[in-house]
Protein backbone atom coordinates (compact mmCIF):
# COMPACT_ATOMS: atom_id res chain seq x y z
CA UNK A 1 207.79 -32.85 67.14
CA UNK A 2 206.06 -35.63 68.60
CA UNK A 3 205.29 -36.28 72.37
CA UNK A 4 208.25 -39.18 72.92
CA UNK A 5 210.97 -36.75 71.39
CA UNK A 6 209.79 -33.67 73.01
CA UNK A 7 210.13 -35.47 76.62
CA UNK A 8 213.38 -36.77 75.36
CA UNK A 9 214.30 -33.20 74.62
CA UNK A 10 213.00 -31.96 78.06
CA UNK A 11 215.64 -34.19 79.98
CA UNK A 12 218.67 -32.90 77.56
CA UNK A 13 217.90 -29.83 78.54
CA UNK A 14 217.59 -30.04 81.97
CA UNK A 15 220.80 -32.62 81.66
CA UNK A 16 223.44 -29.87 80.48
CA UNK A 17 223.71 -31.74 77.11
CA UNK A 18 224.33 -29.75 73.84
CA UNK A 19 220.83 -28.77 72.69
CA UNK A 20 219.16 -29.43 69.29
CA UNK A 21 220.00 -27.40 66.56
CA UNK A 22 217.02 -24.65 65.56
CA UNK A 23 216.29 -26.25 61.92
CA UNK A 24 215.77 -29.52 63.90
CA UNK A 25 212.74 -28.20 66.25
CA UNK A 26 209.25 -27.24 65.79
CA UNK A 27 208.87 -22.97 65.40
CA UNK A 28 207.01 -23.64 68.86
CA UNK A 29 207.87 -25.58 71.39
CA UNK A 30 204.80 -26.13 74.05
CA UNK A 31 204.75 -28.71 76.89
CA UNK A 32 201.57 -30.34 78.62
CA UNK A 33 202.19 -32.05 81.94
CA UNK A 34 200.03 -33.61 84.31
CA UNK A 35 200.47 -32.75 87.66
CA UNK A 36 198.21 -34.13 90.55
CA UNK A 37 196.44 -32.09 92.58
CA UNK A 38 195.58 -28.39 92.06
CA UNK A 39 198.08 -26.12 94.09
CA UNK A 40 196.33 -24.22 96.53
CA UNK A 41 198.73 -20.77 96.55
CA UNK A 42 202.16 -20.04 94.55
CA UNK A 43 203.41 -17.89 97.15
CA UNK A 44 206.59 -19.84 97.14
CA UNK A 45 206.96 -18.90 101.31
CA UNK A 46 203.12 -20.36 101.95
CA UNK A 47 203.43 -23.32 99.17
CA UNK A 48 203.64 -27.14 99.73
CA UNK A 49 202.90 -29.85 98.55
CA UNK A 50 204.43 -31.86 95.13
CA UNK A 51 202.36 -30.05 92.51
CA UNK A 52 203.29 -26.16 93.96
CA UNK A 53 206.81 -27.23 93.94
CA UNK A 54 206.69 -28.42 90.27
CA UNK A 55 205.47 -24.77 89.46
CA UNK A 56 207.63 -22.89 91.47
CA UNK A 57 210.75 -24.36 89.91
CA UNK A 58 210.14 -22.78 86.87
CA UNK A 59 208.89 -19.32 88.36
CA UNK A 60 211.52 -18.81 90.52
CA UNK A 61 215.38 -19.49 90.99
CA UNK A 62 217.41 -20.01 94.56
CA UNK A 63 220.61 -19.44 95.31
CA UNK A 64 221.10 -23.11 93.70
CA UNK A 65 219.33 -25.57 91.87
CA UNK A 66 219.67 -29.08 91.30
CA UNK A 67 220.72 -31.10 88.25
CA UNK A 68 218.85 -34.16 87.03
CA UNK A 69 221.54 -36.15 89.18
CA UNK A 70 221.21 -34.22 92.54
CA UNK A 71 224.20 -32.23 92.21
CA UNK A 72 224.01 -29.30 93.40
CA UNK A 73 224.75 -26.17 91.22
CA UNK A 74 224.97 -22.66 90.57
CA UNK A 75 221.59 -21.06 90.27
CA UNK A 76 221.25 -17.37 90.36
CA UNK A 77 224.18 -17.45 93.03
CA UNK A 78 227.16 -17.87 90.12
CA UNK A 79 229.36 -18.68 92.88
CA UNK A 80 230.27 -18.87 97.19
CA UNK A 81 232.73 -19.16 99.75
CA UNK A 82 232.29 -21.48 103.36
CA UNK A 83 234.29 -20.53 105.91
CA UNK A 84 236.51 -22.84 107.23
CA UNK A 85 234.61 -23.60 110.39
CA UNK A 86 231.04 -24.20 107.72
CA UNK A 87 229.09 -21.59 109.24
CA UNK A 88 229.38 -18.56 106.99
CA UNK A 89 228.24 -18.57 103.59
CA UNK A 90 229.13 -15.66 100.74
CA UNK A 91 226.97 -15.56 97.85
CA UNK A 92 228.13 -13.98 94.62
CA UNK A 93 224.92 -12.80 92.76
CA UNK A 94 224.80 -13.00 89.23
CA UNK A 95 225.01 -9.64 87.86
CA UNK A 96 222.71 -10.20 84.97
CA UNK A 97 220.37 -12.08 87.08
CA UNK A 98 216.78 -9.93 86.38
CA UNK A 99 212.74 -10.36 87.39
CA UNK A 100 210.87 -10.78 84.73
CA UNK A 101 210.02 -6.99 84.91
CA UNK A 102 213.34 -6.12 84.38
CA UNK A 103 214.72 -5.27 87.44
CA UNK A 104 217.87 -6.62 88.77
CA UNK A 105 217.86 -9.58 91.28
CA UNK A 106 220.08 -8.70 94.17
CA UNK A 107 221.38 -10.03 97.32
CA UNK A 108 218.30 -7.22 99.28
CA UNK A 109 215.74 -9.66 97.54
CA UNK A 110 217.11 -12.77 98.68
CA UNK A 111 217.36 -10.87 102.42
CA UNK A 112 214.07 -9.47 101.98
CA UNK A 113 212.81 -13.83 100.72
CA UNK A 114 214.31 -15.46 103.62
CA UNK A 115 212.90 -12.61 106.42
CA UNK A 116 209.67 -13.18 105.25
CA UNK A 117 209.73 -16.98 105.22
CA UNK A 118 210.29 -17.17 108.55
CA UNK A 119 208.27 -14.18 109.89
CA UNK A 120 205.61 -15.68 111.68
CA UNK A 121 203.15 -13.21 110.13
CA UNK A 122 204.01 -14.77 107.10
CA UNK A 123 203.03 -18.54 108.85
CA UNK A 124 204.81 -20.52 106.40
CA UNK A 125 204.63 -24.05 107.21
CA UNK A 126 207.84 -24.66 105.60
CA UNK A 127 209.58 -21.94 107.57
CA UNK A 128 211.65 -24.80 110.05
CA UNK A 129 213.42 -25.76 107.07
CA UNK A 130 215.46 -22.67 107.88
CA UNK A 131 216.24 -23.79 111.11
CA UNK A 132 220.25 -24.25 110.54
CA UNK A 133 220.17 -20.52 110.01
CA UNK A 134 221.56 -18.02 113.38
CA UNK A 135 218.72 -16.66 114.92
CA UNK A 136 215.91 -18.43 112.97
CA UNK A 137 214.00 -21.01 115.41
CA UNK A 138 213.56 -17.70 117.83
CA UNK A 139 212.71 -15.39 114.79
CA UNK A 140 210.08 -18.31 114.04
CA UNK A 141 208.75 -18.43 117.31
CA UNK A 142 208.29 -14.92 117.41
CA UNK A 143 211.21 -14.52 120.03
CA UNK A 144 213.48 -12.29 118.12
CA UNK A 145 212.86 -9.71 114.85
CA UNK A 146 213.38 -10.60 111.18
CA UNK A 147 215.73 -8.23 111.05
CA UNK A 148 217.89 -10.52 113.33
CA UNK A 149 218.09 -13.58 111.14
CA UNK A 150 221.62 -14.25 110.14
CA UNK A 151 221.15 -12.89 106.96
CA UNK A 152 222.81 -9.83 105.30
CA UNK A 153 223.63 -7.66 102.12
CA UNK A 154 226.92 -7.06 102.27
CA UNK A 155 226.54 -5.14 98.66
CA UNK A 156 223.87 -5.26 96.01
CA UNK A 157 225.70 -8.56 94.85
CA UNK A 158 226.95 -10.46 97.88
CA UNK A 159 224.86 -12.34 100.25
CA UNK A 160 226.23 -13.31 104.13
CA UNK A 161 224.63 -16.18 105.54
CA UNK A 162 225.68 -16.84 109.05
CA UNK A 163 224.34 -20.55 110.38
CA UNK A 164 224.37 -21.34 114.15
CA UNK A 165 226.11 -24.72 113.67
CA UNK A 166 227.97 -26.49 110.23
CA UNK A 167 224.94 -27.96 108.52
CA UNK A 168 226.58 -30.15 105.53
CA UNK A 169 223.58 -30.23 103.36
CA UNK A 170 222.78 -26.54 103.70
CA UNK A 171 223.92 -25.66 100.20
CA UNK A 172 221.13 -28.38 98.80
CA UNK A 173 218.39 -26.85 101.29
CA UNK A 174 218.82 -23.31 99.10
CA UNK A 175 216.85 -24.66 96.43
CA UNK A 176 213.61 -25.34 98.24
CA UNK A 177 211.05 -22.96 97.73
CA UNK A 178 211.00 -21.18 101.34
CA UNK A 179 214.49 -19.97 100.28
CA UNK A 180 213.58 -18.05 97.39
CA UNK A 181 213.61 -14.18 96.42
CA UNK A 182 210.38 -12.59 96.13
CA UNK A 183 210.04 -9.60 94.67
CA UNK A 184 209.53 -6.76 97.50
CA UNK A 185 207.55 -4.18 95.43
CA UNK A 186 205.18 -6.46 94.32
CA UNK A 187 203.94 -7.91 97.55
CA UNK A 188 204.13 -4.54 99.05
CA UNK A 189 201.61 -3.06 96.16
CA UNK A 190 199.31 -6.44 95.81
CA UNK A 191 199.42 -8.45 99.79
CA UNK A 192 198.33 -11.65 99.33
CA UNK A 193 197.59 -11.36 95.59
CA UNK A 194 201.07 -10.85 94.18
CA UNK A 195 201.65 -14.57 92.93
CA UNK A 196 198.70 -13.81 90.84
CA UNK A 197 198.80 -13.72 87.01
CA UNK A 198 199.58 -10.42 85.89
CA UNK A 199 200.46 -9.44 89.41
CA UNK A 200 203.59 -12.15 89.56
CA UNK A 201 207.03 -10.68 89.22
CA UNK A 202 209.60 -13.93 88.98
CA UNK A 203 212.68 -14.64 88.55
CA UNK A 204 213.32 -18.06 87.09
CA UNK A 205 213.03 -19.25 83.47
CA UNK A 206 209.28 -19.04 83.07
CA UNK A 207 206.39 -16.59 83.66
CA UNK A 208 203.00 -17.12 85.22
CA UNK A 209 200.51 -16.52 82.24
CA UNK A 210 197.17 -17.94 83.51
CA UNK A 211 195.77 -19.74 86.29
CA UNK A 212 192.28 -21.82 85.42
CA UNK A 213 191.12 -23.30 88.83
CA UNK A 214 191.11 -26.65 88.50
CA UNK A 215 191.82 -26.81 84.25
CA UNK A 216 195.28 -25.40 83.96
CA UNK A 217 198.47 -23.44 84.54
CA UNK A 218 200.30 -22.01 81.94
CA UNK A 219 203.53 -20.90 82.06
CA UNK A 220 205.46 -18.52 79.08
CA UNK A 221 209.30 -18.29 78.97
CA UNK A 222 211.15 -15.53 80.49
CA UNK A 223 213.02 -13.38 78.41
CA UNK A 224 214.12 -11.68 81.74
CA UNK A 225 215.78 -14.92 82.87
CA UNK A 226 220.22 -14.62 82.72
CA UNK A 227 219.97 -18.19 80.89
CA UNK A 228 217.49 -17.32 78.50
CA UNK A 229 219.32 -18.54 75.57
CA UNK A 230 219.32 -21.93 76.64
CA UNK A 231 215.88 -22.27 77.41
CA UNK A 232 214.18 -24.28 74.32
CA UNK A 233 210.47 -25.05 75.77
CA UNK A 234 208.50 -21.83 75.02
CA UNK A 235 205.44 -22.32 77.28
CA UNK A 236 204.62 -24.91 79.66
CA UNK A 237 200.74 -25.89 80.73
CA UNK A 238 200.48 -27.99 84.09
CA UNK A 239 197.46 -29.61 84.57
CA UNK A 240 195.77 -31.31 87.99
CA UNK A 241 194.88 -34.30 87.40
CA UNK A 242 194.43 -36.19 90.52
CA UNK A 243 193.18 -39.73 89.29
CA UNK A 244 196.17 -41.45 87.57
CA UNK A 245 193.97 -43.94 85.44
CA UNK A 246 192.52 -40.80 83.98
CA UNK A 247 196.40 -39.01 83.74
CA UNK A 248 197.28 -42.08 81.59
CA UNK A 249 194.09 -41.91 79.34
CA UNK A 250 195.21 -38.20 78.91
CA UNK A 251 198.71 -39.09 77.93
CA UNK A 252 197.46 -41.91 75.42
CA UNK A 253 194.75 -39.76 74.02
CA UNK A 254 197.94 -37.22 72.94
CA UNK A 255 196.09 -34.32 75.61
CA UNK A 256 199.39 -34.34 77.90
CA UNK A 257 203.09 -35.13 76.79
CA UNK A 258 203.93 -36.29 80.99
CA UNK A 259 202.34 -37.70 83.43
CA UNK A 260 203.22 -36.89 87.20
CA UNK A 261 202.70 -40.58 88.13
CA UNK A 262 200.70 -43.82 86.66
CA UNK A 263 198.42 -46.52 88.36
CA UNK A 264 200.40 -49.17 89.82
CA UNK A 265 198.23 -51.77 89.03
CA UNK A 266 198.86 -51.12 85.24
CA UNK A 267 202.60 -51.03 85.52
CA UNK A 268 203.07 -54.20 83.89
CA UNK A 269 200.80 -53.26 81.18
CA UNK A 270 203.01 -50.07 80.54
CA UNK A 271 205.88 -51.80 80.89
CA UNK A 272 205.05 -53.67 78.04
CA UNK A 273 203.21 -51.58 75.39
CA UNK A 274 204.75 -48.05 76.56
CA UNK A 275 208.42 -49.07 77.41
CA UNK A 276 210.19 -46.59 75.36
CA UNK A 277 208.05 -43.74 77.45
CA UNK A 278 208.37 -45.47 80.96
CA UNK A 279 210.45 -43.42 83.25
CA UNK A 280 211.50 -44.51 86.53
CA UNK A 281 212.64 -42.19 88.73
CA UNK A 282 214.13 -42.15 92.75
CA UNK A 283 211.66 -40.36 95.10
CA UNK A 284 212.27 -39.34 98.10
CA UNK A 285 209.94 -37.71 100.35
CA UNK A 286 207.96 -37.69 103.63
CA UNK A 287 203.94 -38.14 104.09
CA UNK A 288 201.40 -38.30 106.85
CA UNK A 289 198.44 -37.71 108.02
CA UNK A 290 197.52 -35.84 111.06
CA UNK A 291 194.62 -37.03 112.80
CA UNK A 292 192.96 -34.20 115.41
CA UNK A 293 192.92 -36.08 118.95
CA UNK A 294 190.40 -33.34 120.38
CA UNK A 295 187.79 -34.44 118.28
CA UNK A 296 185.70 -37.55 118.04
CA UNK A 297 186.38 -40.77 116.83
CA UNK A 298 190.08 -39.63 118.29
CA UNK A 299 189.14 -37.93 121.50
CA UNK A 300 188.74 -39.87 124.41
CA UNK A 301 189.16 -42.58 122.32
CA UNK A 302 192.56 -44.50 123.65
CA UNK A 303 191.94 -48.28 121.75
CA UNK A 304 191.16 -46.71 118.23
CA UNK A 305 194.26 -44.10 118.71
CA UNK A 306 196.45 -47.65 120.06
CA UNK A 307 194.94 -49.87 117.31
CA UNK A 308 195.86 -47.01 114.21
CA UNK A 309 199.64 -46.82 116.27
CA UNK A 310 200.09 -50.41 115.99
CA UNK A 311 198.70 -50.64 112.56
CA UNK A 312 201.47 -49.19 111.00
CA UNK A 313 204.55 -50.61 109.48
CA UNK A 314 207.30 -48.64 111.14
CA UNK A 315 210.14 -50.29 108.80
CA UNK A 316 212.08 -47.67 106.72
CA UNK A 317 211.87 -48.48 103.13
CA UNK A 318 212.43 -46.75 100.07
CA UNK A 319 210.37 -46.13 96.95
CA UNK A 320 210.40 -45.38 93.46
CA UNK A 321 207.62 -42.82 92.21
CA UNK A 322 206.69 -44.05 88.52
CA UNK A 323 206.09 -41.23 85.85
CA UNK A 324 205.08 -41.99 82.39
């Protein structure tokens, strides 16, 4: 199968659409993907960034996921209930929902996930995200327990989520990262080590296989995972690749079969000779930098810290990230 059909098969699958019959494929089916910089942890609670997020959506599963058009949709919640004032949430857990070590995923793990995201111990940097949840800016700031986050079991399959206001968008924050499951008996035995390979215990489509600072991340399917059977792409590798001219020589040399972006400059260039593998697709996303005012050139410094302030173009706009 060459690179332009296996993309094209990539985006039916993750589209809903019937999938290819078996006599149609290769026996294996093995995708190569840029993807910027190298991630720095895959402890989905202490990840960020773009290139850890890429990765963790194929280790692990929230409560929902995300089709290719934003909906939101069942993940390894099959189904929920909002009360009518939008501040409790029940979560039906799949029952054949497992880790990849067998085990069954239950509404404990998902209690166990969101405690440790925002226990300050943990000092996730994504933990505010939580925020609409009762109890969590003071479990954050160290004011209250973990155990008094408005989260509960109320069986091995249903999941209470209490929020302190209605937050409308609150079903579409459950897929971020800081909201999923870990599994507890893993980072009890291994600490800090758990999202290791060999030590990782997931529960989303793929596996972690092998982690090559700075060369590559592969990824093996899960036969663990409840959707299994529609799962086509046997093992994924991601590579960082933080210079795009070089990510596009990659793809054109046939060494990757995506890119996670492409030079600008050459856009009309693609545009032209690599149409029918030019996709465009809506970004959205926040970045900044953080410049520390008690050090020099910033400290003490009022006309450079003025000069940066006025240098920037405060008009909201909207972009497009460009992936190949």
């Amino acid at each position: 199968m060459n690179r332009l059909m296996l993309l094209m098969l990539a985006a039916l699958l993750y589209s809903g659409a019937a999938v290819p019959r078996p006599e149609n494929l290769a026996k294996e089916q093995v995708l190569h993907r840029g993807n910027g910089a190298e991630v720095q942890t895959l402890d989905p609670h202490k990840a960020e960034g773009v290139p850890s997020s890429n990765i963790l959506r194929d280790l692990y599963e929230g409560l929902t996921i995300e089709a290719p058009d934003g909906t939101v949709i069942p993940g390894t919640a099959e189904s929920w209930e909002i009360s009518d004032e939008g501040k409790t949430y029940v979560f039906h857990i799949r029952k054949n929902a497992k880790w990849s070590n067998g085990d069954p995923v239950t509404a404990h793990d998902f209690v166990y996930g969101l405690r440790r995201s925002v226990d300050p111990a943990t000092a996730s940097k994504y933990s505010q995200i939580l925020a609409p949840i009762l109890n969590a800016e003071d479990v954050i700031a160290g004011k209250q327990p973990v155990e008094n986050l408005g989260v509960k079991a109320l069986d091995d399959y249903t999941l209470e989520i209490r929020l302190k206001a209605s937050t409308p968008y609150f079903l579409g924050l459950l897929n971020h990262s800081s909201t999923y499951p870990v599994h507890r008996a893993s980072v009890e035995a291994y600490g800090g080590q758990f999202s290791r390979p060999g030590k990782m215990v997931s529960n989303g489509a793929y596996v972690l296989k092998e982690w090559v600072v700075q060369s590559h991340i592969k990824l093996e399917r899960n036969p663990n995972y409840w959707d299994n059977d529609d799962t086509i792409i046997d093992t994924v590798y991601y590579y960082p690749i933080e210079d795009q001219s070089t990510e596009l020589k990659r793809y054109r040399a046939g060494e990757i079969d995506r890119t996670e972006e492409v030079p600008s400059q050459q856009i009309k260039w693609i545009r032209k000779n690599l149409a029918d593998e030019l996709q465009i697709s809506p970004y959205l996303g926040s970045y900044y930098f953080g410049f520390n005012l008690t050090r020099p050139p910033f400290k003490d410094n009022l006309k450079l810290r003025r000069a940066l302030s006025m240098a920037i173009n405060r008009e909201i706009r909207l972009f497009s990230r460009i992936c190949g």
